[in-house]
N, C-alpha and C. Protein backbone atom coordinates (compact mmCIF):
# COMPACT_ATOMS: atom_id res chain seq x y z
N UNK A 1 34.04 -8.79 12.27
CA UNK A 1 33.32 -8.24 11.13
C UNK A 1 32.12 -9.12 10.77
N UNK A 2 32.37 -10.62 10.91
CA UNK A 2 31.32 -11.52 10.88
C UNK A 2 29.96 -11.27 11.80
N UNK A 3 30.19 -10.66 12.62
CA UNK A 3 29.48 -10.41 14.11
C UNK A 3 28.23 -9.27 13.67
N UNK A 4 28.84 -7.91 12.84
CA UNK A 4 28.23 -7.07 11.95
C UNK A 4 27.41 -7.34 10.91
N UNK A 5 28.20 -8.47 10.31
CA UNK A 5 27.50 -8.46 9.72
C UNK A 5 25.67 -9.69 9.57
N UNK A 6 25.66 -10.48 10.56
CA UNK A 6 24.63 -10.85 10.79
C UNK A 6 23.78 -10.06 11.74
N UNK A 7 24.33 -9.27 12.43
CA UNK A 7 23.69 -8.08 13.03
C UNK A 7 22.70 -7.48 11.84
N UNK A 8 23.63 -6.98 11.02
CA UNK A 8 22.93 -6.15 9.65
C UNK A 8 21.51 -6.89 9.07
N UNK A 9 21.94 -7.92 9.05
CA UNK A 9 21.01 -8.78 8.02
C UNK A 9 20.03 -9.23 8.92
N UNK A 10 19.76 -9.76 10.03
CA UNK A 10 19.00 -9.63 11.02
C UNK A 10 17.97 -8.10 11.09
N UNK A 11 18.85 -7.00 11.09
CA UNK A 11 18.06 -5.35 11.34
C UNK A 11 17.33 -5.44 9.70
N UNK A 12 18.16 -5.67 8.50
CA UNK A 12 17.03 -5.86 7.73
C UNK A 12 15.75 -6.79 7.27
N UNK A 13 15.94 -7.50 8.02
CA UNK A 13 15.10 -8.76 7.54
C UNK A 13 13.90 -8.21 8.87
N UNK A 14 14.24 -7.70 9.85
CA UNK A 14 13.04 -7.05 10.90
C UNK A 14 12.48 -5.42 10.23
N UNK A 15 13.08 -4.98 9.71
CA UNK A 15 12.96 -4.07 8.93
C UNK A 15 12.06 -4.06 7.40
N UNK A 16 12.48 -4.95 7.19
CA UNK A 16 11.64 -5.47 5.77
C UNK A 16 10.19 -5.87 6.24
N UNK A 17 10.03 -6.56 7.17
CA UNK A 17 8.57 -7.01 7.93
C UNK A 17 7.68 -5.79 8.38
N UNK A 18 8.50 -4.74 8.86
CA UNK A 18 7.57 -4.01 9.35
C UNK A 18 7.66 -3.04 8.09
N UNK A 19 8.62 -2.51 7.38
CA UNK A 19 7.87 -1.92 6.00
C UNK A 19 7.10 -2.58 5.07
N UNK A 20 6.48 -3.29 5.35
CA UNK A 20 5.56 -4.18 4.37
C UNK A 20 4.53 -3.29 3.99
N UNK A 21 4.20 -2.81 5.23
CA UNK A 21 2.43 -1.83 5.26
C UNK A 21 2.79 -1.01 4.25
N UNK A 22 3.20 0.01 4.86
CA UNK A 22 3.85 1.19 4.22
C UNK A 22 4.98 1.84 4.38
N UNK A 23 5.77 1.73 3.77
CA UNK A 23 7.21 2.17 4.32
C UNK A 23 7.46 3.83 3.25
N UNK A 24 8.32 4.17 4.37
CA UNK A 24 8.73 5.49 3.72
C UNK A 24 10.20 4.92 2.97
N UNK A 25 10.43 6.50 1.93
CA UNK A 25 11.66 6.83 1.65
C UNK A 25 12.50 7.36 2.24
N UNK A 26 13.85 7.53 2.75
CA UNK A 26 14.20 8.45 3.41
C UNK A 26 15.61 8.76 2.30
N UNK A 27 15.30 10.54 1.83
CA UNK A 27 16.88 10.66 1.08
C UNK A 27 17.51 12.10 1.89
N UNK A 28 18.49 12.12 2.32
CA UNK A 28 19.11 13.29 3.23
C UNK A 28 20.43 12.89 3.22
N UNK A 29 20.95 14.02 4.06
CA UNK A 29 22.30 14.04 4.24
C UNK A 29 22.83 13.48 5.69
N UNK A 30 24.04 12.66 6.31
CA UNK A 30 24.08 12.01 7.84
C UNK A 30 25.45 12.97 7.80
N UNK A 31 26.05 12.34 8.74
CA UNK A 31 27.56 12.35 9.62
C UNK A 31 27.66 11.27 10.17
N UNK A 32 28.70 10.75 9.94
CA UNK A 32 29.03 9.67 10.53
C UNK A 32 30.30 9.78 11.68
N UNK A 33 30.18 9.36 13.04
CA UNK A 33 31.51 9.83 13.91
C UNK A 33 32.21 8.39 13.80
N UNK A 34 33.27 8.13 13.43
CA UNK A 34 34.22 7.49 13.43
C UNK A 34 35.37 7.40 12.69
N UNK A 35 36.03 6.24 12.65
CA UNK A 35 37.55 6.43 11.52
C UNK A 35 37.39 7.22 10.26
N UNK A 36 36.52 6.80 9.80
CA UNK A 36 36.38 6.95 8.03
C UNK A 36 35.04 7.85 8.05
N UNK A 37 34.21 8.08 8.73
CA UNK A 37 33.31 8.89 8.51
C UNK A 37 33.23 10.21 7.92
N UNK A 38 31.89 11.03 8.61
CA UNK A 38 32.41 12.19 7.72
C UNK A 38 31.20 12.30 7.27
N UNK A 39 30.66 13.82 6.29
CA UNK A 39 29.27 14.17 5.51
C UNK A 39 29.38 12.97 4.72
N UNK A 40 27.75 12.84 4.50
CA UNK A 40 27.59 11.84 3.39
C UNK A 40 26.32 12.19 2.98
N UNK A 41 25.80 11.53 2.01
CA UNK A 41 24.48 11.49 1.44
C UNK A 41 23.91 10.05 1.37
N UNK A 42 22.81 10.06 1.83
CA UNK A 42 21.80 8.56 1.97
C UNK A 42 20.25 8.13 1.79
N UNK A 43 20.46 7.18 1.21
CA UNK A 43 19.30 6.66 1.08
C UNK A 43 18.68 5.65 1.96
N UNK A 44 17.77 5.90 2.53
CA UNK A 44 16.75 4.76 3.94
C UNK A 44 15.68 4.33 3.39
N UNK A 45 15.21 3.26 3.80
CA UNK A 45 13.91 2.55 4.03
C UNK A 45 13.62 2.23 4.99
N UNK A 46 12.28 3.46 5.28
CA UNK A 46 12.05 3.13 6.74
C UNK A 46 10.73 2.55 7.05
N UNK A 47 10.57 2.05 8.19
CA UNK A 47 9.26 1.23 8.57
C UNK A 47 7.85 1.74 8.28
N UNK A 48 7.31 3.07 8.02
CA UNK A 48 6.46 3.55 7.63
C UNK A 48 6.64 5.08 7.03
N UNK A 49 5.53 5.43 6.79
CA UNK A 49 5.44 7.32 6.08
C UNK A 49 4.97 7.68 6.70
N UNK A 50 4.30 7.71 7.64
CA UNK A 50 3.01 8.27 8.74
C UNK A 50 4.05 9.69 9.36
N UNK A 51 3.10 10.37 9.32
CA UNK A 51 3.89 11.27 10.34
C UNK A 51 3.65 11.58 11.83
N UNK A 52 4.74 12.14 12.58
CA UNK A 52 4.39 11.87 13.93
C UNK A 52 4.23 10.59 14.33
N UNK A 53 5.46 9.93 13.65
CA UNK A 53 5.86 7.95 14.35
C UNK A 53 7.29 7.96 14.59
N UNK A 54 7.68 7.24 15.21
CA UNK A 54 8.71 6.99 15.15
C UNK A 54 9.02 5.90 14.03
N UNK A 55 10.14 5.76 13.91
CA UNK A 55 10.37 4.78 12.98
C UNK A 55 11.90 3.48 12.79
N UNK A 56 12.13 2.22 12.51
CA UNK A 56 13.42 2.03 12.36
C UNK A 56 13.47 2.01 10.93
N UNK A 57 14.76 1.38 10.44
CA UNK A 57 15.12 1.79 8.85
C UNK A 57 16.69 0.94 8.83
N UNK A 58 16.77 0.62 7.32
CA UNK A 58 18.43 0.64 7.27
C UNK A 58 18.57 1.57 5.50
N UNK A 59 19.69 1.82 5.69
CA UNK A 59 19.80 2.41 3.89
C UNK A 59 22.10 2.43 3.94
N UNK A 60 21.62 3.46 2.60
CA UNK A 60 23.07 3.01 2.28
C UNK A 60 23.94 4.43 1.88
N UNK A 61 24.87 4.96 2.35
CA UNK A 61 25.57 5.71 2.20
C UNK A 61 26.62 6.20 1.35
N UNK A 62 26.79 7.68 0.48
CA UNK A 62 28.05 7.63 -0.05
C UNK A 62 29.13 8.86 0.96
N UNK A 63 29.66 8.67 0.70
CA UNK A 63 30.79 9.75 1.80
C UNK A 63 31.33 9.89 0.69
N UNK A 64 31.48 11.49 0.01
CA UNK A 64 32.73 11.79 -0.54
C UNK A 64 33.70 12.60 -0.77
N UNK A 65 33.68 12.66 0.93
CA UNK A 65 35.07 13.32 1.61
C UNK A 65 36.05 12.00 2.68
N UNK A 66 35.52 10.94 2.14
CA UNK A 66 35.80 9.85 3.23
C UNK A 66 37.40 9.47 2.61
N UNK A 67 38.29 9.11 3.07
CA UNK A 67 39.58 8.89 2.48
C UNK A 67 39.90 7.17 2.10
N UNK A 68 39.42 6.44 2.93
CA UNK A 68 39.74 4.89 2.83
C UNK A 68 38.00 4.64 1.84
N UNK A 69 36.76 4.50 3.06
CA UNK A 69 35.98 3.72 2.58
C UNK A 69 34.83 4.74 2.31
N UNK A 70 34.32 5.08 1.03
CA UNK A 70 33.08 6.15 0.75
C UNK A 70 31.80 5.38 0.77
N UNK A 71 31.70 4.11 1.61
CA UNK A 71 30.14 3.39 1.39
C UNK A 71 29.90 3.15 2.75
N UNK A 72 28.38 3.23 3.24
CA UNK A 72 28.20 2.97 4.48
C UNK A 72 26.77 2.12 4.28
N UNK A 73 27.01 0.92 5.47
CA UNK A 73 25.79 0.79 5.41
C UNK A 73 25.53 0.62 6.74
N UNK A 74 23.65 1.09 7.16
CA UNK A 74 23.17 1.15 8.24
C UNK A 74 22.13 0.49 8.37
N UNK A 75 21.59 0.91 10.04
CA UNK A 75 20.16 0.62 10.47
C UNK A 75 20.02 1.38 11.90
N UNK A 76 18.95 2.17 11.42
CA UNK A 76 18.69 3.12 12.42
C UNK A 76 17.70 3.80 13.17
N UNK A 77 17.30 4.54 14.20
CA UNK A 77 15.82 4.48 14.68
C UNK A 77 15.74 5.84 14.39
N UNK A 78 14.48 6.45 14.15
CA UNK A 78 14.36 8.05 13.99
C UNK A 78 13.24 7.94 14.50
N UNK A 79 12.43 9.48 13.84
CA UNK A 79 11.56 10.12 14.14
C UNK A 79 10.86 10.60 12.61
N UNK A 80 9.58 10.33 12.60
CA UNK A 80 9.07 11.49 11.27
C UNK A 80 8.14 12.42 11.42
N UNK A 81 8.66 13.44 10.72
CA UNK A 81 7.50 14.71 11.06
C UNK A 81 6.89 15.22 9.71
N UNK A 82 6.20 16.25 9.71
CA UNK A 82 5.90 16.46 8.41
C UNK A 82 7.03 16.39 6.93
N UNK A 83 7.03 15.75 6.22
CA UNK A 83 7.93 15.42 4.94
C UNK A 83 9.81 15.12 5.72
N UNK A 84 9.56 14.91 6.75
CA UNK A 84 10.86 15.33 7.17
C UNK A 84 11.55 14.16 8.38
N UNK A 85 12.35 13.33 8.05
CA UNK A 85 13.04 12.65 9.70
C UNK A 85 14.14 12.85 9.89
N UNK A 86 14.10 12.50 10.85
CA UNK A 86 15.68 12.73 11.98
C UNK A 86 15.70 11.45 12.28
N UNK A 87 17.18 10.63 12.31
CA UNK A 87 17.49 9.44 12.49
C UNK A 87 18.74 9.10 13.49
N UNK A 88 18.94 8.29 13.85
CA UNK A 88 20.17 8.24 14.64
C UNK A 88 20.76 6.58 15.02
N UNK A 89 21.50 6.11 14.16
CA UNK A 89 21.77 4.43 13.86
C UNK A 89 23.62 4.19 14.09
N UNK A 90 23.77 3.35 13.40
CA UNK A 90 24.79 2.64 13.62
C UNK A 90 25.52 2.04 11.98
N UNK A 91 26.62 2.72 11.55
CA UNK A 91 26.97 2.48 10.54
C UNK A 91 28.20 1.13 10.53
N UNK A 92 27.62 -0.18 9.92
CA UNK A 92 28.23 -1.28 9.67
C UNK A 92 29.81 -1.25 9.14
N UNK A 93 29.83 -0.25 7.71
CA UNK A 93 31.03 -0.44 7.42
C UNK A 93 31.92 0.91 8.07
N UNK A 94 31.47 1.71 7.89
CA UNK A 94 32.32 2.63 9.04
C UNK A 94 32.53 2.52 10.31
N UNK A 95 31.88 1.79 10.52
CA UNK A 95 31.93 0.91 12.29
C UNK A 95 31.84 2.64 13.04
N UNK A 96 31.36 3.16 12.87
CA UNK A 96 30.75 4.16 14.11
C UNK A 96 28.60 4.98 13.63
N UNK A 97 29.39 5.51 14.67
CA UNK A 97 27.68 6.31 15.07
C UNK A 97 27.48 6.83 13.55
N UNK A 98 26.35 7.06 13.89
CA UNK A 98 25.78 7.76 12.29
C UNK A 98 24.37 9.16 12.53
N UNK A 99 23.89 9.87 12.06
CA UNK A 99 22.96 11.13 12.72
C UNK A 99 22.72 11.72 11.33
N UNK A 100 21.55 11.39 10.89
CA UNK A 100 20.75 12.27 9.53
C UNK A 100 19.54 13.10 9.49
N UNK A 101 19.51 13.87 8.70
CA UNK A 101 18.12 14.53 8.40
C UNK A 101 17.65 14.46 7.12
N UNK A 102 16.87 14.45 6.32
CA UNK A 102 16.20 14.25 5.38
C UNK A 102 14.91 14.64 4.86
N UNK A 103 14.80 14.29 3.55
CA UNK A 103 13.21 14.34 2.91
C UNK A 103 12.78 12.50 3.15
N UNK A 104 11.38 12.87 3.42
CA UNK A 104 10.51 11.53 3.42
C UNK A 104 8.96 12.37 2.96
N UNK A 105 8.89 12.10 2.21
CA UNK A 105 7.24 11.90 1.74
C UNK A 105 6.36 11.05 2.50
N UNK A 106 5.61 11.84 3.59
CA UNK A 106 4.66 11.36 4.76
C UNK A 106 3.59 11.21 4.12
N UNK A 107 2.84 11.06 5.08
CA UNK A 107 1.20 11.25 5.27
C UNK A 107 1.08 11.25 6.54
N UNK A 108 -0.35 12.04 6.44
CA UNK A 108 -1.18 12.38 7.34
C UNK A 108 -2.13 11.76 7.88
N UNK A 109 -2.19 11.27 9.28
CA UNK A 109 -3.03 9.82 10.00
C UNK A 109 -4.48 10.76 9.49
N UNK A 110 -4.36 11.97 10.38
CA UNK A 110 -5.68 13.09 10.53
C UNK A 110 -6.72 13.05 9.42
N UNK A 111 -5.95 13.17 8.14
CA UNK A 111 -6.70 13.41 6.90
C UNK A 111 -7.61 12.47 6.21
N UNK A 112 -7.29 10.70 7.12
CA UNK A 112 -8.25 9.55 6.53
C UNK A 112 -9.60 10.20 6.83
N UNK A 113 -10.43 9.73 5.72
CA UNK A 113 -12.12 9.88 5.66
C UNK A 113 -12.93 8.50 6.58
N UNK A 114 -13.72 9.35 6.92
CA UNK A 114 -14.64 8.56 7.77
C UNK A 114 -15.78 8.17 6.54
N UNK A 115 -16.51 6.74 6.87
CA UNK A 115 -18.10 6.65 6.30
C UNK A 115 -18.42 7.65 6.29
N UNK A 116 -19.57 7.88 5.42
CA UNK A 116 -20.88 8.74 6.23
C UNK A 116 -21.75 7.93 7.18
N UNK A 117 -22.41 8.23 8.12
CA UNK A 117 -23.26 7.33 9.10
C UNK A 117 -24.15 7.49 7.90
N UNK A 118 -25.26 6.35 8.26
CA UNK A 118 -25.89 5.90 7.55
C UNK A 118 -27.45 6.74 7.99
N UNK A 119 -28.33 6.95 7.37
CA UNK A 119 -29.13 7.53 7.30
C UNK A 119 -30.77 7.12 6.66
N UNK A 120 -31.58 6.65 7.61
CA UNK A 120 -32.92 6.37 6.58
C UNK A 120 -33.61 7.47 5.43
N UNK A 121 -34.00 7.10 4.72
CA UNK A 121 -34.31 8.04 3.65
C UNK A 121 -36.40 8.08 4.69
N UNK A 122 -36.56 9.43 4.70
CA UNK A 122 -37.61 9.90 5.26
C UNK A 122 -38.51 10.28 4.02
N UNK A 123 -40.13 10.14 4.28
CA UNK A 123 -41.03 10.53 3.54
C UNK A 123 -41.76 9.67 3.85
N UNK A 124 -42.90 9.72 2.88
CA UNK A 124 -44.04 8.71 3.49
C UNK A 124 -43.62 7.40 3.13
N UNK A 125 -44.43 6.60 3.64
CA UNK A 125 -44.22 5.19 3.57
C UNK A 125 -44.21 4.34 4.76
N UNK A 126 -44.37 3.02 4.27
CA UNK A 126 -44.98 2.05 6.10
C UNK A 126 -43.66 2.46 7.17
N UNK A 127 -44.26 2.66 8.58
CA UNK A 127 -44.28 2.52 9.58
C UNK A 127 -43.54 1.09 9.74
N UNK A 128 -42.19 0.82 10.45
CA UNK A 128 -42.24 -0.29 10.91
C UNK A 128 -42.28 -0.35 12.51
């Protein structure tokens, strides 16, 4: 269990570095396959909002159809698309697989503004 758990803290502390820029939210629903798993609802922080990135993340789970343990915690790699990711990680205290979908509030790379190029103002006046 010791083994997990510096695993964990390691995935967040690489996790925390790369959400520095901009990190998304991630809130959706997973499954978790193992002993205690089961539907749950979760919250992620993932490495960015951009859409059309991939992304890693860890967040924290409630299960409450779970019979022993209703808390999970993860770290996991997805995908983001418009307002929306798909994830697929590794749950610490349920000790199995984990698979979510969710809301994330993206953005759009496409939509940044360019300068305007720059332009001399024309009319009379010296010649250089």
């Amino acid at each position: 269990m010791n083994k997990f758990k510096v695993i964990f803290a390691g995935a967040l502390l690489s996790v925390s570095q790369l959400a520095s820029a901009d990190p998304g939210v991630f809130f959706g629903v997973v499954y978790a396959f193992g002993a205690g798993g089961g539907p749950g609802v979760s919250l992620k922080v993932l490495s960015t909002n951009k859409e059309d990135h991939a992304v890693v993340g860890a967040g924290a789970t409630f299960y409450p159809f779970a019979q022993a343990n209703r808390f999970g915690l993860d770290a996991e790699a997805g995908y983001l698309a418009k307002d929306f990711a798909a994830t697929v990680g590794w749950d610490f205290l349920q000790n199995g697989v984990q698979i979510g979908a969710g809301y994330v509030n993206t953005k759009n790379d496409s939509n940044s503004t360019q300068a305007a190029p720059l332009v001399p103002p024309s009319g009379p006046g010296p010649t250089l």
